[in-house]
Protein backbone atom coordinates (compact mmCIF):
# COMPACT_ATOMS: atom_id res chain seq x y z
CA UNK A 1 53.67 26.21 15.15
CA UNK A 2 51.06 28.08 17.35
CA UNK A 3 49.63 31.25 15.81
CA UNK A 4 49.90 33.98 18.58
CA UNK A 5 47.56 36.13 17.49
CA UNK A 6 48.63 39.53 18.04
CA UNK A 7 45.94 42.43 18.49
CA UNK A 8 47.94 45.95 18.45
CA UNK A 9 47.35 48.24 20.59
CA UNK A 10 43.45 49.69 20.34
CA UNK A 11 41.63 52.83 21.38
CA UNK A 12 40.31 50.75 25.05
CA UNK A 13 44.12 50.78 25.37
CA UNK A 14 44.75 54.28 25.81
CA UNK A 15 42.79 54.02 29.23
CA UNK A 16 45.62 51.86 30.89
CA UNK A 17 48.54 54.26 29.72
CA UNK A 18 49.24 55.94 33.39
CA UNK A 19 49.32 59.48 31.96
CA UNK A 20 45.59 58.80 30.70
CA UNK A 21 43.98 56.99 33.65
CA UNK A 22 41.71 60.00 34.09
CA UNK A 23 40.65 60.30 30.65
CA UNK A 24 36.98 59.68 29.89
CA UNK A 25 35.21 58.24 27.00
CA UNK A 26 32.35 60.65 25.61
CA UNK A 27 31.22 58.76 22.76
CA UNK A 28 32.02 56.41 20.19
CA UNK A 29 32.54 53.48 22.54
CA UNK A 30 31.32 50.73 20.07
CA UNK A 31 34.91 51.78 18.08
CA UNK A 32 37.07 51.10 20.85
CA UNK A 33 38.66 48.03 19.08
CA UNK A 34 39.70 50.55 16.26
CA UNK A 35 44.04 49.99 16.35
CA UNK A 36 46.03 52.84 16.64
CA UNK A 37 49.50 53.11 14.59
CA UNK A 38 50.58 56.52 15.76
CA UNK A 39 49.48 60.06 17.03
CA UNK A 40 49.43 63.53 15.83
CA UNK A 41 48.82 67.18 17.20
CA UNK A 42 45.92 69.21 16.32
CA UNK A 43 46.56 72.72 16.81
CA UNK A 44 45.70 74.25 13.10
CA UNK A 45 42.30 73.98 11.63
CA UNK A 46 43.20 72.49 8.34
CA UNK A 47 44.49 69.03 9.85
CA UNK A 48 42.09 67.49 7.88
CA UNK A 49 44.47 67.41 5.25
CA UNK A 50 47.41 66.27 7.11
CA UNK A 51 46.11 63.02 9.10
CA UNK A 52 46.92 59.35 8.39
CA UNK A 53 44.09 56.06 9.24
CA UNK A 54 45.51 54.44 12.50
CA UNK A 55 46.04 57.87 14.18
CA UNK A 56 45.23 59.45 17.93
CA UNK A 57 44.79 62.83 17.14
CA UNK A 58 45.06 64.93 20.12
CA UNK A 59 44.12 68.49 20.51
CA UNK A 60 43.81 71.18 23.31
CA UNK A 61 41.01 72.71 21.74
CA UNK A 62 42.64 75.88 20.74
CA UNK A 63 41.41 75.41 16.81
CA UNK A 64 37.94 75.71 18.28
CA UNK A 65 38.29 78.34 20.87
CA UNK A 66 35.96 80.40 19.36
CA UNK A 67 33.69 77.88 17.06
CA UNK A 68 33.30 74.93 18.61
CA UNK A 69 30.62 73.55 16.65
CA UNK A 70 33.32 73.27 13.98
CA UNK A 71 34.26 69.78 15.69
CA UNK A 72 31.06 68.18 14.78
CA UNK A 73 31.97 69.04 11.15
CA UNK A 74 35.09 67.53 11.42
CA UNK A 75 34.23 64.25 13.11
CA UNK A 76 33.12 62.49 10.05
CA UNK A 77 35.68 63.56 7.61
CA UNK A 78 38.16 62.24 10.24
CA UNK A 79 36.11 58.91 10.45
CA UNK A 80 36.11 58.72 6.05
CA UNK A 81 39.99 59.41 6.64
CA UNK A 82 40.74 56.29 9.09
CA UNK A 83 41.73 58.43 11.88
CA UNK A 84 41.33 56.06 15.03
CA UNK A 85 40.07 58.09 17.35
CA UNK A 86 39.80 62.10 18.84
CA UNK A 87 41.59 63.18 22.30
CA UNK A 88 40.07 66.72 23.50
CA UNK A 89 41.49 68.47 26.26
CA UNK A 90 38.54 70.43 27.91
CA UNK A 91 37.90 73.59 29.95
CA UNK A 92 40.91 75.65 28.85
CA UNK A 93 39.88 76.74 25.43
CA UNK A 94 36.55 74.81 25.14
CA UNK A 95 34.41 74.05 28.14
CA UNK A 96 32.79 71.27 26.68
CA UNK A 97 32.70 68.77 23.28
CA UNK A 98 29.24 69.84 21.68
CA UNK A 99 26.28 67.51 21.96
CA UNK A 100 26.25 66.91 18.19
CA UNK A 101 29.81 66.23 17.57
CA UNK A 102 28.81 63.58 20.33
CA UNK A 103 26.03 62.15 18.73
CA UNK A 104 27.70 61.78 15.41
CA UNK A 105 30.72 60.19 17.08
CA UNK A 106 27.93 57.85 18.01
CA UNK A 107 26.43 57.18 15.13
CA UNK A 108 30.16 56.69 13.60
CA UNK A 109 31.78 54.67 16.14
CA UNK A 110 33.94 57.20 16.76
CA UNK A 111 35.78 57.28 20.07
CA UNK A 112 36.45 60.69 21.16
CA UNK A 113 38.13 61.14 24.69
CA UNK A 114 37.95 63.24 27.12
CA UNK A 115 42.03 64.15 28.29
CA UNK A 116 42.48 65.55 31.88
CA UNK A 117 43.85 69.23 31.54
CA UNK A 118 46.74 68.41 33.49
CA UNK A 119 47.99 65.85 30.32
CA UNK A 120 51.39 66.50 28.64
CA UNK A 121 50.70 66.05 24.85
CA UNK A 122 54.94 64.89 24.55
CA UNK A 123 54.26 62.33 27.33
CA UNK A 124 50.95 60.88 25.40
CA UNK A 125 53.06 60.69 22.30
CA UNK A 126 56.05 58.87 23.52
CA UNK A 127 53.99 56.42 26.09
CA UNK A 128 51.84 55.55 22.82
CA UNK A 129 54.27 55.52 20.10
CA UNK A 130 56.94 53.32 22.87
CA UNK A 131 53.92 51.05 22.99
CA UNK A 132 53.58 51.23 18.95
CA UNK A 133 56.96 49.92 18.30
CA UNK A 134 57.42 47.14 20.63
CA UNK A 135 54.27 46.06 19.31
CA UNK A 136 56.06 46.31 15.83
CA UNK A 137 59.21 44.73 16.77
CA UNK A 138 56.67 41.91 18.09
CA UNK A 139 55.50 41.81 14.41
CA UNK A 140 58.18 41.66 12.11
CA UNK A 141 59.95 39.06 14.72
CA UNK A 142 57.11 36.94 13.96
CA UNK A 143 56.44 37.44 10.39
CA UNK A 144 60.58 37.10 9.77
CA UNK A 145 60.56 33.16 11.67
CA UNK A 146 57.24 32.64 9.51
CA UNK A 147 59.37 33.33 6.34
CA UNK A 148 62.52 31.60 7.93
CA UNK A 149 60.43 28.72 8.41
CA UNK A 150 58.67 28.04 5.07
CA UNK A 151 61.91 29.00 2.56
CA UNK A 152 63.48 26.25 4.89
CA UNK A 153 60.88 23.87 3.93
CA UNK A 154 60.36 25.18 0.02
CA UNK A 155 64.34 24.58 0.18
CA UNK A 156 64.41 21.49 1.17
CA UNK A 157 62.15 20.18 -1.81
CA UNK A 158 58.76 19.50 -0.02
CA UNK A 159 56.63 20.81 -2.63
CA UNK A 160 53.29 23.50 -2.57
CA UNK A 161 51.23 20.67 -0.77
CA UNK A 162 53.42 20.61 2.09
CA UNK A 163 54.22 24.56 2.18
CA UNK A 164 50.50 24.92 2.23
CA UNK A 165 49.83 22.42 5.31
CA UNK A 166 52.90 24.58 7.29
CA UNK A 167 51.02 27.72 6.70
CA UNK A 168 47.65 26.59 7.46
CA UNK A 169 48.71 25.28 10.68
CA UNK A 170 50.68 28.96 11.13
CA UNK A 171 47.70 30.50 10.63
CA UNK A 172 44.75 28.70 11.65
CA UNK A 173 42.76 29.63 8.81
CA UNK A 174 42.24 27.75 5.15
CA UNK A 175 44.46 28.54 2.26
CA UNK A 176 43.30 28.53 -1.11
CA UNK A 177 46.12 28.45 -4.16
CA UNK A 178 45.27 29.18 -7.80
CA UNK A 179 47.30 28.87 -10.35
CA UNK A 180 47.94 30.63 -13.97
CA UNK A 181 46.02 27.24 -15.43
CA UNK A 182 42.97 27.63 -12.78
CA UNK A 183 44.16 24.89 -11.06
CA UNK A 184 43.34 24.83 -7.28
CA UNK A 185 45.62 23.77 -4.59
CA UNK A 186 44.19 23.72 -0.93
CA UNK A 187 45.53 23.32 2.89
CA UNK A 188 44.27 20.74 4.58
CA UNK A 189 41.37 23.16 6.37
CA UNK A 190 40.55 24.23 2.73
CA UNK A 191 40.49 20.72 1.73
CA UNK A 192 38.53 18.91 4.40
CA UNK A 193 35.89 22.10 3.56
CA UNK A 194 36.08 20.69 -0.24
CA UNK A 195 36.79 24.38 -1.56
CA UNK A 196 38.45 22.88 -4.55
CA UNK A 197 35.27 22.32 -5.76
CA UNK A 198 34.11 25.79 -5.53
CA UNK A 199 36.70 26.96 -8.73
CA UNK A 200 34.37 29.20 -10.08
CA UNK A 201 34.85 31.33 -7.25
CA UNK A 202 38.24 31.34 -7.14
CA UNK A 203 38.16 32.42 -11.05
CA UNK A 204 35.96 35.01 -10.38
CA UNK A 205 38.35 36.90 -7.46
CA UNK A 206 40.45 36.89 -10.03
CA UNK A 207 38.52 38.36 -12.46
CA UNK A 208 36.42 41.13 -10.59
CA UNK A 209 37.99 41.55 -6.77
CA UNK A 210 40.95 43.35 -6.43
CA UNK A 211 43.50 42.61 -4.37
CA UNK A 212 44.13 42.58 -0.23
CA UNK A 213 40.71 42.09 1.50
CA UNK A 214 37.73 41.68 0.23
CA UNK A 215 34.07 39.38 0.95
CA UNK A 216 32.99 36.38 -1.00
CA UNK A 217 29.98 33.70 -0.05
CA UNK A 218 31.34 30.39 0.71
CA UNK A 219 27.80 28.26 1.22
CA UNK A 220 25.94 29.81 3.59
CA UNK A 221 28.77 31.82 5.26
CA UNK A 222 29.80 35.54 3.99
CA UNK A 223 33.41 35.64 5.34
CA UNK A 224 36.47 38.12 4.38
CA UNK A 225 39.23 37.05 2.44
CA UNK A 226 43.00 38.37 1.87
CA UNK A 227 44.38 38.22 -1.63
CA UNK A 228 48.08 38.02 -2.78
CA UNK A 229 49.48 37.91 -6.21
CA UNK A 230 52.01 35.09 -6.79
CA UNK A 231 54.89 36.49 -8.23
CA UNK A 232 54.98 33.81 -11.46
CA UNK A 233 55.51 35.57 -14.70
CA UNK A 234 52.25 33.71 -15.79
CA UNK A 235 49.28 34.79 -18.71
CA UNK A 236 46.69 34.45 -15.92
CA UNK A 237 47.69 35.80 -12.18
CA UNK A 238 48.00 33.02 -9.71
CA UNK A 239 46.54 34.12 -6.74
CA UNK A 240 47.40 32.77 -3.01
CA UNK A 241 44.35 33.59 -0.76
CA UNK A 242 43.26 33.26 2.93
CA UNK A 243 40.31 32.68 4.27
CA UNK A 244 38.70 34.39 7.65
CA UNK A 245 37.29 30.92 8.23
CA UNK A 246 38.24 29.96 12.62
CA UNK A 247 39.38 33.04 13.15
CA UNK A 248 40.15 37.15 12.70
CA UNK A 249 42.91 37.84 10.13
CA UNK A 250 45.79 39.75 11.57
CA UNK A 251 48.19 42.15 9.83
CA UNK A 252 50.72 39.73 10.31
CA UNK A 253 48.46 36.92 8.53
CA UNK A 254 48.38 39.76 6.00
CA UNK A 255 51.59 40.44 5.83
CA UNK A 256 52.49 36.57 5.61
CA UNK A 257 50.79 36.07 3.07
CA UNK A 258 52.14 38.88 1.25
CA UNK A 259 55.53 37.85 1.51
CA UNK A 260 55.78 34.15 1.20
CA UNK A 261 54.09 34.53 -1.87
CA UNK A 262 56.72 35.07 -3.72
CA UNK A 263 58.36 31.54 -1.79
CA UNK A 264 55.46 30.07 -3.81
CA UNK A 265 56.34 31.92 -7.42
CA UNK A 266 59.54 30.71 -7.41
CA UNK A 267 58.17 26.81 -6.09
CA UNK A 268 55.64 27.28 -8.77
CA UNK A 269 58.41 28.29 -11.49
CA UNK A 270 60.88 25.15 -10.80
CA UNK A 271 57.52 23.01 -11.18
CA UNK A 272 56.64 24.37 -14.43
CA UNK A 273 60.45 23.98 -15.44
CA UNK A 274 60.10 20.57 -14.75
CA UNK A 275 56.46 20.12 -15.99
CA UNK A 276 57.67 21.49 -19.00
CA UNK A 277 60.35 19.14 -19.69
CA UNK A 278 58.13 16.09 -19.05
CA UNK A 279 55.53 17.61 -21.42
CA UNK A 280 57.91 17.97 -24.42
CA UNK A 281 58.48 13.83 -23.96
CA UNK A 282 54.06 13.37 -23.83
CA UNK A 283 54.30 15.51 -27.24
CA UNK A 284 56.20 13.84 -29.05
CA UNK A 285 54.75 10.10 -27.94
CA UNK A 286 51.83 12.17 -28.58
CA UNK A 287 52.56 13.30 -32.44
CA UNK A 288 54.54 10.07 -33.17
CA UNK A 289 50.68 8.28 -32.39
CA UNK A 290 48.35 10.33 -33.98
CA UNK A 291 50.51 10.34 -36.78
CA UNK A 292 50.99 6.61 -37.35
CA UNK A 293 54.53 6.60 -36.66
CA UNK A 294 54.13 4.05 -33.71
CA UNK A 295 53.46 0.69 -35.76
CA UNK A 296 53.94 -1.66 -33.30
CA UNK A 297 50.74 -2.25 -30.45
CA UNK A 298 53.16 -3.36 -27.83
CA UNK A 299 55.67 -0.30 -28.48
CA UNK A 300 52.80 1.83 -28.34
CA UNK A 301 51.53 0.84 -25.06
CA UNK A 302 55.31 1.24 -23.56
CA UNK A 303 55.66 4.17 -25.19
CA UNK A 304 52.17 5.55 -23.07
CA UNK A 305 52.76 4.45 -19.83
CA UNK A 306 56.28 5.60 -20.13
CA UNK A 307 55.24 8.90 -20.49
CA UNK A 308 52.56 8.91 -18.03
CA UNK A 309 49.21 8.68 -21.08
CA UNK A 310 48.29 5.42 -20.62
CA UNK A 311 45.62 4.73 -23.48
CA UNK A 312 42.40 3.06 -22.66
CA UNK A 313 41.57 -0.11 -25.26
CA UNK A 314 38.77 1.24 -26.61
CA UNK A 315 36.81 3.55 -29.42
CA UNK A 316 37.59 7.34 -30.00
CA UNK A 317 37.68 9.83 -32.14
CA UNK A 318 40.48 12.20 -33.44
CA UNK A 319 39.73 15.85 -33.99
CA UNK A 320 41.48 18.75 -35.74
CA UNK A 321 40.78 22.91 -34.36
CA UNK A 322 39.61 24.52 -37.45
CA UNK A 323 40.75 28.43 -37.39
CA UNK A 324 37.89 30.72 -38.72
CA UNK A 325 39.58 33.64 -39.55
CA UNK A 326 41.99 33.84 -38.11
CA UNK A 327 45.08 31.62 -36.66
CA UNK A 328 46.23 32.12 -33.22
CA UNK A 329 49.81 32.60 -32.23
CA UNK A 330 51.47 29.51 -30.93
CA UNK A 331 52.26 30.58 -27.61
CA UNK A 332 48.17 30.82 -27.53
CA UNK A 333 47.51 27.05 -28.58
CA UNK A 334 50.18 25.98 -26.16
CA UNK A 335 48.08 28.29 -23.36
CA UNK A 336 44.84 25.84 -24.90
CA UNK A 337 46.86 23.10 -24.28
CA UNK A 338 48.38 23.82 -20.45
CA UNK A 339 44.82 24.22 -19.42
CA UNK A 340 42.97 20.96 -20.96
CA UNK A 341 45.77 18.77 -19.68
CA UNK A 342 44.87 20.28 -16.07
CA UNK A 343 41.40 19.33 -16.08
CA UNK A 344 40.67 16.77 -14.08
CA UNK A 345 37.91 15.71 -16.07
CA UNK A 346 39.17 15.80 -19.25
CA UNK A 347 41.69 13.17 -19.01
CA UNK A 348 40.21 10.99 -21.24
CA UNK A 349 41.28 14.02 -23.53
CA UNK A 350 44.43 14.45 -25.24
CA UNK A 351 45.77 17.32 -26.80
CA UNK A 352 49.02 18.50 -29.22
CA UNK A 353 49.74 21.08 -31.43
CA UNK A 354 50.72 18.75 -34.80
CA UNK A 355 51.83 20.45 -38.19
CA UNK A 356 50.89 24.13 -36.67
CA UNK A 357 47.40 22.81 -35.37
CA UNK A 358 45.49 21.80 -32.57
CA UNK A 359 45.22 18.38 -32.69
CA UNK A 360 42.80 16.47 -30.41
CA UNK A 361 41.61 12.50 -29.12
CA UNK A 362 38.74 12.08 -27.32
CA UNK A 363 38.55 8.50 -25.48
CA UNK A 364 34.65 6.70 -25.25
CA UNK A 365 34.37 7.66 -21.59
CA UNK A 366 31.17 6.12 -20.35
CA UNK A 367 30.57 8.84 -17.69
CA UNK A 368 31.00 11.83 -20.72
CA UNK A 369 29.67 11.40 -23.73
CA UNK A 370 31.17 12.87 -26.75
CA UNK A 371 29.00 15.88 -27.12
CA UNK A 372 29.32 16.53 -23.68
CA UNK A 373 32.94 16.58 -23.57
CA UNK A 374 33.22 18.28 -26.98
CA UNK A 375 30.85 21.31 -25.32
CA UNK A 376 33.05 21.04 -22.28
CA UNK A 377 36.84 21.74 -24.33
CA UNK A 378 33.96 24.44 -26.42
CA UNK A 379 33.93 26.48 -22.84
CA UNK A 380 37.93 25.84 -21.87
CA UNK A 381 39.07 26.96 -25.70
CA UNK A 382 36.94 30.12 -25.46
CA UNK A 383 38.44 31.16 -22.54
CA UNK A 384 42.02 31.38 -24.38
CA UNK A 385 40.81 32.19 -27.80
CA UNK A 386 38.16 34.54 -28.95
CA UNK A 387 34.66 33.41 -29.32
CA UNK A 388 33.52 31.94 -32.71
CA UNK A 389 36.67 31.70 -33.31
CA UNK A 390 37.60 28.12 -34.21
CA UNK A 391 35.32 24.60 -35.00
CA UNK A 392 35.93 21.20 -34.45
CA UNK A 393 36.13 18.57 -37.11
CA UNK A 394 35.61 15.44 -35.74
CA UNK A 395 37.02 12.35 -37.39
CA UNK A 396 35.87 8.85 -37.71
CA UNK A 397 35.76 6.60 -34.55
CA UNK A 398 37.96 3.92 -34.45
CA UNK A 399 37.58 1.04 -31.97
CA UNK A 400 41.37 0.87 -31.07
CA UNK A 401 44.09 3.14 -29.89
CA UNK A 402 46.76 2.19 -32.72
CA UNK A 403 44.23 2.74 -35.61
CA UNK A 404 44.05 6.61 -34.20
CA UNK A 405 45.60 7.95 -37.25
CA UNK A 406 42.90 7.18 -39.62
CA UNK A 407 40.54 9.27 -37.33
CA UNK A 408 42.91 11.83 -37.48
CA UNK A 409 43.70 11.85 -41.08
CA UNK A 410 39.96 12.02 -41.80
CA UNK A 411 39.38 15.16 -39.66
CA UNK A 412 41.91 16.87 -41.53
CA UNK A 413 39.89 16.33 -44.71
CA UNK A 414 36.90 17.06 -43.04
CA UNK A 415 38.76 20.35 -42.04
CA UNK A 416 40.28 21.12 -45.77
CA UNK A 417 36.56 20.98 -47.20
CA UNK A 418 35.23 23.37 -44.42
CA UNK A 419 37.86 25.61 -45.07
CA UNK A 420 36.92 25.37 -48.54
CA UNK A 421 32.83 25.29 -48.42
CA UNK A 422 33.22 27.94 -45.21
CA UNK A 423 31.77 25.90 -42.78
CA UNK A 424 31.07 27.52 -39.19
CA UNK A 425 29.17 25.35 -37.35
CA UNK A 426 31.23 24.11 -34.01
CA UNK A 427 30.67 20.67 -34.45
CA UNK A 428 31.43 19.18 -37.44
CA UNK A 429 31.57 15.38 -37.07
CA UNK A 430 32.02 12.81 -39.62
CA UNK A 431 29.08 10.21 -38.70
CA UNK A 432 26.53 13.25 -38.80
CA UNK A 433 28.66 15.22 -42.11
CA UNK A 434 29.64 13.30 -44.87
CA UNK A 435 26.65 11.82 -45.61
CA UNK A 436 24.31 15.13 -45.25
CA UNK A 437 22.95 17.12 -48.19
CA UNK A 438 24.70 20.45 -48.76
CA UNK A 439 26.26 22.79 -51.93
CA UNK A 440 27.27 21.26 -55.02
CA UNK A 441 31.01 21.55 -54.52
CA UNK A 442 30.65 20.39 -51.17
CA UNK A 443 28.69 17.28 -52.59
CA UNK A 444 31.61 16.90 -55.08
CA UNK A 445 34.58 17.20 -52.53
CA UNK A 446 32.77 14.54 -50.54
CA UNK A 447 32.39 12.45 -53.59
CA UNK A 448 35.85 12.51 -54.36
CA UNK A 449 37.03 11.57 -50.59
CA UNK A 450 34.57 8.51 -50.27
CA UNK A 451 35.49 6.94 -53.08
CA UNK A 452 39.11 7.54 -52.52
CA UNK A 453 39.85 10.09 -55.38
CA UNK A 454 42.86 12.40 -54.39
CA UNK A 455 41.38 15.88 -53.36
């Protein structure tokens, strides 16, 4: 679908309404692409207080009969107010618009008009305001076949990637999609410009800009940007955002955006319902492995690739959340767990919430190292729990996938002592701990674990 971009009627438009041929421009040309929404009367000297941005405010000069200068005050407070532009009728109560009222109008932008004295104030207003609403009606036609269009499409099942690519062609500019687990979807513009790398970004708009537009740096380019909540219900606001990449952003791009976002809460709601139900089936092949309950190596590997976890043949480690001082709410670790199964590069990473606890398995994944993935799920935790909040104990690495549970079963002792000895380091791995010299209890507990003495 073509994207007729649709300008509004500006201020440079007022010179081809017939009752305004003769009307001059006096200053402010450089804002004669300023659009214009409505018009209003000046005839009292407090309008100040009365105008709306968008407007033609017309006046016969009567106000300043006797103080002209008075306009020169008043042109930038009508500027700071988003008052289009200022229509003067000359030579029957003023002779003239003062030179500095001029020169600030200048300065500002600011077109102010000259109107012939023969102008009819009711015919400005209707010829404008008849121009107004077709303009309108022009609008809302096209912003009501946008929305036909994409609930169609949602409707029909086609999913966000597909929603996106129909509104990137609508509107000829890049879409950007992130969700309540700082996930980023892109349109196919946003994509071929690889702006799913650029997440921090996209995390920070959320954190600092508020919304509608606002600028951001994309490479070299400063560019504006329109932001719309989703309407999800999420923790984190999902945010739907377009990009003033090819071209400017209309208020019906605006508006678009605005309204199909809630098209994409409701697409992003039946995805989680689904997601959900396909997650509760990875936890429990999830806790029925790390447990032990899986004896069998061939139902174990069904098991996995039924559920979409295929496990890698080779070492890892097991790994238990240790709460400092405090244990989060469950709805929390499940929040912990939404957003490491999202990472794309953690998916040599797998995480449940076992007996009331995080539990964790780290696959030897040439391209991370341990440490670095450990500091990696560091950063994601602290960004749903509070810093120094929780450790890591590590367990022993075992060199296949079905001997997981003794990993596991020794970070939970590795946790108990902690808990015990008051451990707070954020790294507290069994190669480097068990061995090492510490307090005399600690020394004891440790004793008693090695050689096998019930704790």
């Amino acid at each position: 679908m073509a994207n007729n971009v649709i300008t509004g009627l500006t201020c440079s438009d007022i010179l081809l309404i017939p009752d305004l041929k003769e009307a001059v421009v006096l200053a402010g040309a450089g804002g004669l692409h300023r659009y214009i929404n409505r018009v209003n009367v000046m005839e009292v000297p407090d309008v100040i207080d009365w105008v709306r941005p968008g407007e033609f405010l017309i006046t016969s000069g009567f106000p300043f009969r006797d103080h002209p200068d008075l306009i020169s005050d008043m042109i930038p407070q009508l500027n700071q107010k988003g008052v289009s532009a200022l229509g003067i009728k000359t030579k029957r109560f003023i002779d003239e618009v003062p030179a500095r009222a001029l020169e600030l109008a200048d300065q500002l932008d600011f077109p102010i008009f000259e109107l012939p004295s023969s102008t009819s104030f009711s015919d400005v207003v209707r010829d404008i305001m008849e121009r107004v609403l077709v303009q309108e009606a022009r609008e809302l036609s096209q912003l009501q076949s946008r929305f036909q269009k994409l609930s169609k499409q949602l409707l029909h099942g086609d999913g966000i990637d597909d929603f996106l690519r129909s509104l990137d062609g609508m509107l000829r500019n890049p879409i950007v999609l992130l969700d309540d687990m700082d996930h980023v979807f892109c349109s196919p513009q946003a994509e071929e410009l690889e702006f799913h790398l650029q997440i921090p970004i996209w995390i920070q708009l959320r954190d600092e800009a508020s919304l509608g537009i606002c600028f951001i740096t994309l490479g070299e380019r400063r560019i504006r940007a329109y932001i719309s909540a989703v309407n999800d219900k999420q923790m984190n606001q999902c945010l739907l955002i377009l990009l003033e990449w090819n071209q400017e952003l209309t208020v019906v791009d605006q508006l678009t955006i605005d309204r199909v976002g809630v098209l994409v809460g409701l697409e992003m709601i039946n995805a989680n319902a689904r997601r959900e139900v396909e997650l509760k089936y990875v936890d429990q092949f999830l806790q029925d492995w790390i447990s032990g309950r899986i004896v069998a190596g061939e139902d174990l590997k069904l098991r996995a690739e039924a559920c979409g976890c295929p496990l890698p043949d080779q070492t890892m480690n097991a790994a238990v959340v240790g709460w400092l001082d405090m244990k989060p709410e469950v709805k929390q670790m499940q929040q912990a767990v939404k957003r490491i199964r999202a990472r794309p590069d953690l998916q040599h990473v797998k995480m449940t919430i076992m007996e009331g606890e995080l539990a964790v398995t780290i696959a030897d994944n040439g391209d991370s190292p341990l440490a670095e993935t450990l500091q990696r799920l560091l950063t994601e935790l602290n960004k749903v729990f509070a810093k120094d909040m929780f450790v890591f104990c590590i367990g022993e690495k075992v060199n296949r996938p079905d001997l997981v549970h003794l990993s596991y079963e020794s970070a939970k002792k590795i946790n108990h002592i902690r808990e015990i000895c008051d451990f707070r380091e954020p790294f507290i791995d069994y190669e480097n701990w068990v061995f090492s010299g510490c307090c005399t209890i600690c020394r004891s507990l440790k004793k008693s674990w090695i050689t096998g003495i019930n704790m």
